[in-house]
N, C-alpha and C. Protein backbone atom coordinates (compact mmCIF):
# COMPACT_ATOMS: atom_id res chain seq x y z
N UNK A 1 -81.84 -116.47 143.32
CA UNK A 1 -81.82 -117.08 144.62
C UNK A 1 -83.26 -117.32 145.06
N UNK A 2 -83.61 -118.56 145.71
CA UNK A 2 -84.80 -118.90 145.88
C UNK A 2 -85.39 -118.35 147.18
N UNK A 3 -86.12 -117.49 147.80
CA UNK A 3 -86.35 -117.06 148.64
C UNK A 3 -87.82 -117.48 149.40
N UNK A 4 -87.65 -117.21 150.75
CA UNK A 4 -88.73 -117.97 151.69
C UNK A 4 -89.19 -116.85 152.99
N UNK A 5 -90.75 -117.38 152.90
CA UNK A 5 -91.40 -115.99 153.94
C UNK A 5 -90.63 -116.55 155.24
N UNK A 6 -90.27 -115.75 155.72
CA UNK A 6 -89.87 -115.39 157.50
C UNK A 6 -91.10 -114.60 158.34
N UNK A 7 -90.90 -114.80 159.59
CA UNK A 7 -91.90 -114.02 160.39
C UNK A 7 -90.91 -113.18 161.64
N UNK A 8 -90.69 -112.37 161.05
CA UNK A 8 -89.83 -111.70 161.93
C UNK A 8 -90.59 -110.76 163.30
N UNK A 9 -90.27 -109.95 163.94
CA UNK A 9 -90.54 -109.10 165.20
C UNK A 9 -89.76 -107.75 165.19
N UNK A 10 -90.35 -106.69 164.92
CA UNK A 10 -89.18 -105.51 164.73
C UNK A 10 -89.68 -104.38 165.16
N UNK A 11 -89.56 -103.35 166.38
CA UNK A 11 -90.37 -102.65 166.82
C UNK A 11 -91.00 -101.86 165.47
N UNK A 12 -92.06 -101.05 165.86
CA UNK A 12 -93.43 -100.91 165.01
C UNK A 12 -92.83 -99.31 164.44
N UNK A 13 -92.29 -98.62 165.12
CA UNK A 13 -91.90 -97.12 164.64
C UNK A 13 -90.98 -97.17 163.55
N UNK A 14 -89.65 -98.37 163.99
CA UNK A 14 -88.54 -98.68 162.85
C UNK A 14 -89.37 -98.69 161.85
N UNK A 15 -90.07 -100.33 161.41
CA UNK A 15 -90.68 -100.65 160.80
C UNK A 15 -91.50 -99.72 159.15
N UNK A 16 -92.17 -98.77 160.59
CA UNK A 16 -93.02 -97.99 159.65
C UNK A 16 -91.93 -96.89 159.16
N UNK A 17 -91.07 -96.49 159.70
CA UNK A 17 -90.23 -95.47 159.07
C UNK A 17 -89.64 -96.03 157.81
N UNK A 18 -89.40 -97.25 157.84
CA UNK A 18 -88.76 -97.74 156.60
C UNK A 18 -89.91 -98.09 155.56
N UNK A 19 -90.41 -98.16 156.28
CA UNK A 19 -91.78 -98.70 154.93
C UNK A 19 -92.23 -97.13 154.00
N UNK A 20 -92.39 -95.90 154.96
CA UNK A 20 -92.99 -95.16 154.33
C UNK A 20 -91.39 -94.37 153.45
N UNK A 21 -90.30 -94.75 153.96
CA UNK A 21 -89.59 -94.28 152.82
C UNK A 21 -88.98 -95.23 151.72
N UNK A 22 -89.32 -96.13 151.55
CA UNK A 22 -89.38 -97.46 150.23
C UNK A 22 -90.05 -97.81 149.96
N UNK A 23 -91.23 -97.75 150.61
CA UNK A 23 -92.27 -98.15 149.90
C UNK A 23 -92.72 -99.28 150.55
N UNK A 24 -94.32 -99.80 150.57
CA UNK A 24 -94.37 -101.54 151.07
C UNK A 24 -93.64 -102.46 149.96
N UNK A 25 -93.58 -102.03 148.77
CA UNK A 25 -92.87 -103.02 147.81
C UNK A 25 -91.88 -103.09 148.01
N UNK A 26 -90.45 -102.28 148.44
CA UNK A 26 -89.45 -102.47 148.64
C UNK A 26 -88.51 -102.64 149.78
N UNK A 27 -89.72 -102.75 150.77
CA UNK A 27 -89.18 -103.62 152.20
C UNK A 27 -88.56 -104.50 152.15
N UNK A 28 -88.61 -105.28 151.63
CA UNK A 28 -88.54 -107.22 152.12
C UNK A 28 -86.57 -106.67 151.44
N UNK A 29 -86.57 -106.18 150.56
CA UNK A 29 -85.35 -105.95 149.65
C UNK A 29 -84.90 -104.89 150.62
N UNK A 30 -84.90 -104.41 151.43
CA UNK A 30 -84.14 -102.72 152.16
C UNK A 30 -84.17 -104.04 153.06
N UNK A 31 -84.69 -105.09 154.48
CA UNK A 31 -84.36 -106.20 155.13
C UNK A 31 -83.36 -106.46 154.63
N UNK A 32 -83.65 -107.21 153.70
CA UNK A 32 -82.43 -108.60 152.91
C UNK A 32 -80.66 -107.61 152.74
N UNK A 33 -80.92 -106.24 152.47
CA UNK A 33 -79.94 -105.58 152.27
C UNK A 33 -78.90 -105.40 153.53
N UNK A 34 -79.97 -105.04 154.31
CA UNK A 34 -79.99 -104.66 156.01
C UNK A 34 -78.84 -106.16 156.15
N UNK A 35 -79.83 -107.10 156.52
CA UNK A 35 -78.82 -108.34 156.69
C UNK A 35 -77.79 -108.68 156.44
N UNK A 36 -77.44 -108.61 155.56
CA UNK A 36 -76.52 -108.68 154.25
C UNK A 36 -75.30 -108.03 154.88
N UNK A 37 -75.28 -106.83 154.66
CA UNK A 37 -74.74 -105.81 155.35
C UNK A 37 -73.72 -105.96 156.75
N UNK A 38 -75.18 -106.48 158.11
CA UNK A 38 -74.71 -107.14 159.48
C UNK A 38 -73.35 -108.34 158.61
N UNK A 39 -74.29 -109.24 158.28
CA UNK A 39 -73.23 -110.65 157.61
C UNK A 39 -72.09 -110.13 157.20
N UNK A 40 -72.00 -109.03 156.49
CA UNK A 40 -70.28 -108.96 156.13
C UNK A 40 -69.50 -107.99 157.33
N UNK A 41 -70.15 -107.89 158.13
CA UNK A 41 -69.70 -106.79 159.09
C UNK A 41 -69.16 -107.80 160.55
N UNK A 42 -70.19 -108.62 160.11
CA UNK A 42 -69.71 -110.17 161.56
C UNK A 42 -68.71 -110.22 161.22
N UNK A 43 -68.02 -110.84 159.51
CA UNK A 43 -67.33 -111.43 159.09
C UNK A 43 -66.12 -110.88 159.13
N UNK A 44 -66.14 -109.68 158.99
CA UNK A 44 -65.18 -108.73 159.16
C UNK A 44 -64.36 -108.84 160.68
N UNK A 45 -65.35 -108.41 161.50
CA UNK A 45 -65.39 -108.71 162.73
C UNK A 45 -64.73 -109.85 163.36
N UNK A 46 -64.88 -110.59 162.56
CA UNK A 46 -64.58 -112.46 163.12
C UNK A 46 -62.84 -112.29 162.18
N UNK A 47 -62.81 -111.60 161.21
CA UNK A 47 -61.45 -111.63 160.10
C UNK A 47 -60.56 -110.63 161.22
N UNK A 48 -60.79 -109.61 161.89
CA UNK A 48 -60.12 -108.43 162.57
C UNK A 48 -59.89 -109.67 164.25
N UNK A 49 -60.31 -110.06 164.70
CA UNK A 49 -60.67 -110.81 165.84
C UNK A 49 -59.16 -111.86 165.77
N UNK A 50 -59.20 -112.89 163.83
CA UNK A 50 -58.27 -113.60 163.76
C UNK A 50 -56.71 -113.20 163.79
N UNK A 51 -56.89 -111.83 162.86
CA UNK A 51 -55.68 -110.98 162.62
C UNK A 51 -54.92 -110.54 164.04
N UNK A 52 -55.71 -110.13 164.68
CA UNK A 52 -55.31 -109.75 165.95
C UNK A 52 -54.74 -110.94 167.15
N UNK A 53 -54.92 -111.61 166.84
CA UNK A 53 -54.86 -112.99 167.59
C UNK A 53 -53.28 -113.23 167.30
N UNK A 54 -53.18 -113.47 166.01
CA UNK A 54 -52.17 -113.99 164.78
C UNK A 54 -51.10 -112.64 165.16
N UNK A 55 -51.39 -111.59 164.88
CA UNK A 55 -50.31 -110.53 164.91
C UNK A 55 -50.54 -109.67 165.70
N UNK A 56 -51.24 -109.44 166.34
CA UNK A 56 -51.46 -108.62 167.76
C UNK A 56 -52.48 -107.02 167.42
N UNK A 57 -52.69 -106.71 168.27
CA UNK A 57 -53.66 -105.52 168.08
C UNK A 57 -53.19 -104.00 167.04
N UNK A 58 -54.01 -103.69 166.75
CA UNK A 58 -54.23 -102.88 165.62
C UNK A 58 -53.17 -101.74 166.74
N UNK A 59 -51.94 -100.67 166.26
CA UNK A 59 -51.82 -99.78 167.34
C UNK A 59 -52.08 -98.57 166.95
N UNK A 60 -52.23 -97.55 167.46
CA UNK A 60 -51.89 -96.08 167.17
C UNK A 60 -51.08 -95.70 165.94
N UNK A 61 -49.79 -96.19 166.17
CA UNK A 61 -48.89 -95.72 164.77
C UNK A 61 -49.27 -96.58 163.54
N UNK A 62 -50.03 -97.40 163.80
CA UNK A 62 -50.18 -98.32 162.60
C UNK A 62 -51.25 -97.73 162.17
N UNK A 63 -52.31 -96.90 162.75
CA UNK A 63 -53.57 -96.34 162.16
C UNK A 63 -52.84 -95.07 161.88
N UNK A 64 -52.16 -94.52 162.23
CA UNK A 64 -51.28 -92.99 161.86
C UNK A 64 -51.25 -93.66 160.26
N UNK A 65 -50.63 -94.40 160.43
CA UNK A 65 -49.49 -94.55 159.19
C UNK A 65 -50.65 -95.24 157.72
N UNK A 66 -51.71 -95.90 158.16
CA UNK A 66 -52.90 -95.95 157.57
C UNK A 66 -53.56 -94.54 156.83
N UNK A 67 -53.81 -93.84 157.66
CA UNK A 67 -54.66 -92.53 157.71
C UNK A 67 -53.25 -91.71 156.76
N UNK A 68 -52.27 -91.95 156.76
CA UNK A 68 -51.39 -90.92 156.08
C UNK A 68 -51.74 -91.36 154.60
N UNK A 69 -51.14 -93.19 154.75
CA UNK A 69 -51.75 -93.55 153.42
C UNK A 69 -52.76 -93.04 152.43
N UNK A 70 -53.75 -93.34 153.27
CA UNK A 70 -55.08 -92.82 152.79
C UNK A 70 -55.25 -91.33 152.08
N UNK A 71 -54.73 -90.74 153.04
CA UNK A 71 -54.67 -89.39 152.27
C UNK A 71 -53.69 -88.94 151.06
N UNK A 72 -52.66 -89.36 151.19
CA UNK A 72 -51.94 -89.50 149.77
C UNK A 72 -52.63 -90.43 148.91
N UNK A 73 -53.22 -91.52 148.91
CA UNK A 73 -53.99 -91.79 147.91
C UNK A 73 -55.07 -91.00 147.50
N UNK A 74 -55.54 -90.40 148.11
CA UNK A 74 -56.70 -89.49 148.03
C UNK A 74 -56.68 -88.42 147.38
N UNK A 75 -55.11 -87.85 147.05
CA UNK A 75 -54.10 -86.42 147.10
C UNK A 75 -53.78 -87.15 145.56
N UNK A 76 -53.57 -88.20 145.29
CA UNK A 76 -53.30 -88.75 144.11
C UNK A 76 -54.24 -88.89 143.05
N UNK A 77 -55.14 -89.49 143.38
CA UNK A 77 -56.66 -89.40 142.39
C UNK A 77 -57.07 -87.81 141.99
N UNK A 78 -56.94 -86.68 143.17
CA UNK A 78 -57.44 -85.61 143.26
C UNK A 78 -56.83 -84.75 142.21
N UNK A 79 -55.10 -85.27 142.09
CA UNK A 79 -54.30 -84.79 141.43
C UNK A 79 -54.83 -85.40 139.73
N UNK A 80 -54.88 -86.73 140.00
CA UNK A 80 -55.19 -87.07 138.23
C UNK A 80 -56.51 -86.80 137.49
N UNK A 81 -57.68 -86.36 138.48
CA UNK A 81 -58.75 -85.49 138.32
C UNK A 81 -58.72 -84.38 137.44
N UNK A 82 -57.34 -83.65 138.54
CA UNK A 82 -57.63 -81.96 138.10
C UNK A 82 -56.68 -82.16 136.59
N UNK A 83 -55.57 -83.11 136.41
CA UNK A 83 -54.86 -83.31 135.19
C UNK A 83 -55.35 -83.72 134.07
N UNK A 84 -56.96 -84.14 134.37
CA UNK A 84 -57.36 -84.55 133.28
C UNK A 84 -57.87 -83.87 132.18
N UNK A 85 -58.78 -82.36 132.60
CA UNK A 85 -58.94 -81.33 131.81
C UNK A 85 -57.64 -80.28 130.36
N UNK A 86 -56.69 -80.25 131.68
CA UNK A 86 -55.09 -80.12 130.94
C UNK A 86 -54.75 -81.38 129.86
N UNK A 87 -55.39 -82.32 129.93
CA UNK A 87 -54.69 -83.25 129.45
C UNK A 87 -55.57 -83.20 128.03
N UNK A 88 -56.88 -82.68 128.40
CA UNK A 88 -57.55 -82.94 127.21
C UNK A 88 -57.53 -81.59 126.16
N UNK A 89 -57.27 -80.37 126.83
CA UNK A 89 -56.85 -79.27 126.02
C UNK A 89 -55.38 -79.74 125.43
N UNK A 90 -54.45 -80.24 125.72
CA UNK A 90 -53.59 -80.50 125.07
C UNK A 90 -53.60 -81.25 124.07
N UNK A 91 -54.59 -82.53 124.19
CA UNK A 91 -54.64 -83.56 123.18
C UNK A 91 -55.79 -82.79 121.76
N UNK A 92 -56.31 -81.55 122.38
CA UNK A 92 -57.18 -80.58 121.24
C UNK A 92 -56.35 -79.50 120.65
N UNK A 93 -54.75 -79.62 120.99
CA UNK A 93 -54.38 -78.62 120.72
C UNK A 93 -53.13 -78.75 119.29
């Protein structure tokens, strides 16, 4: 990707906090990331904005029932984790 100097404005404390933990070389790239980041978060934003419009607001039981999800998937991986050690004494046995 072809890239071009900007002259940006960013208070001076941020600035230096990020510089002295990346380095001056790896600023311009911790920015571009930074941005990047906002951009899919608008987008998101602007995608949650349409959804809601279209089918109405996010509710309570629908984030219940999310968050349950989530954790049984979570309960599932955790499970094929701990099965995997068993699985490999068996296949040595």
């Amino acid at each position: 990707m072809a890239t071009k100097k900007y002259t940006v404005t960013l208070p001076e404390e941020l600035a230096e906090e990020i510089r002295s933990e990346v380095g001056p070389g790896a600023f311009s790239a911790y920015v571009t990331r930074a941005i990047e980041r906002q951009r899919e978060r608008d987008r998101l934003g602007e995608l949650v904005e349409r959804l809601e419009g279209e089918y109405g607001p996010v509710t309570e039981a629908d984030l219940a029932a999310a968050e349950a999800e989530r954790r049984e998937i979570e309960q599932w991986f955790a499970d094929q984790e701990a099965d995997v050690p068993a699985r490999r004494d068996a296949a040595a046995a």
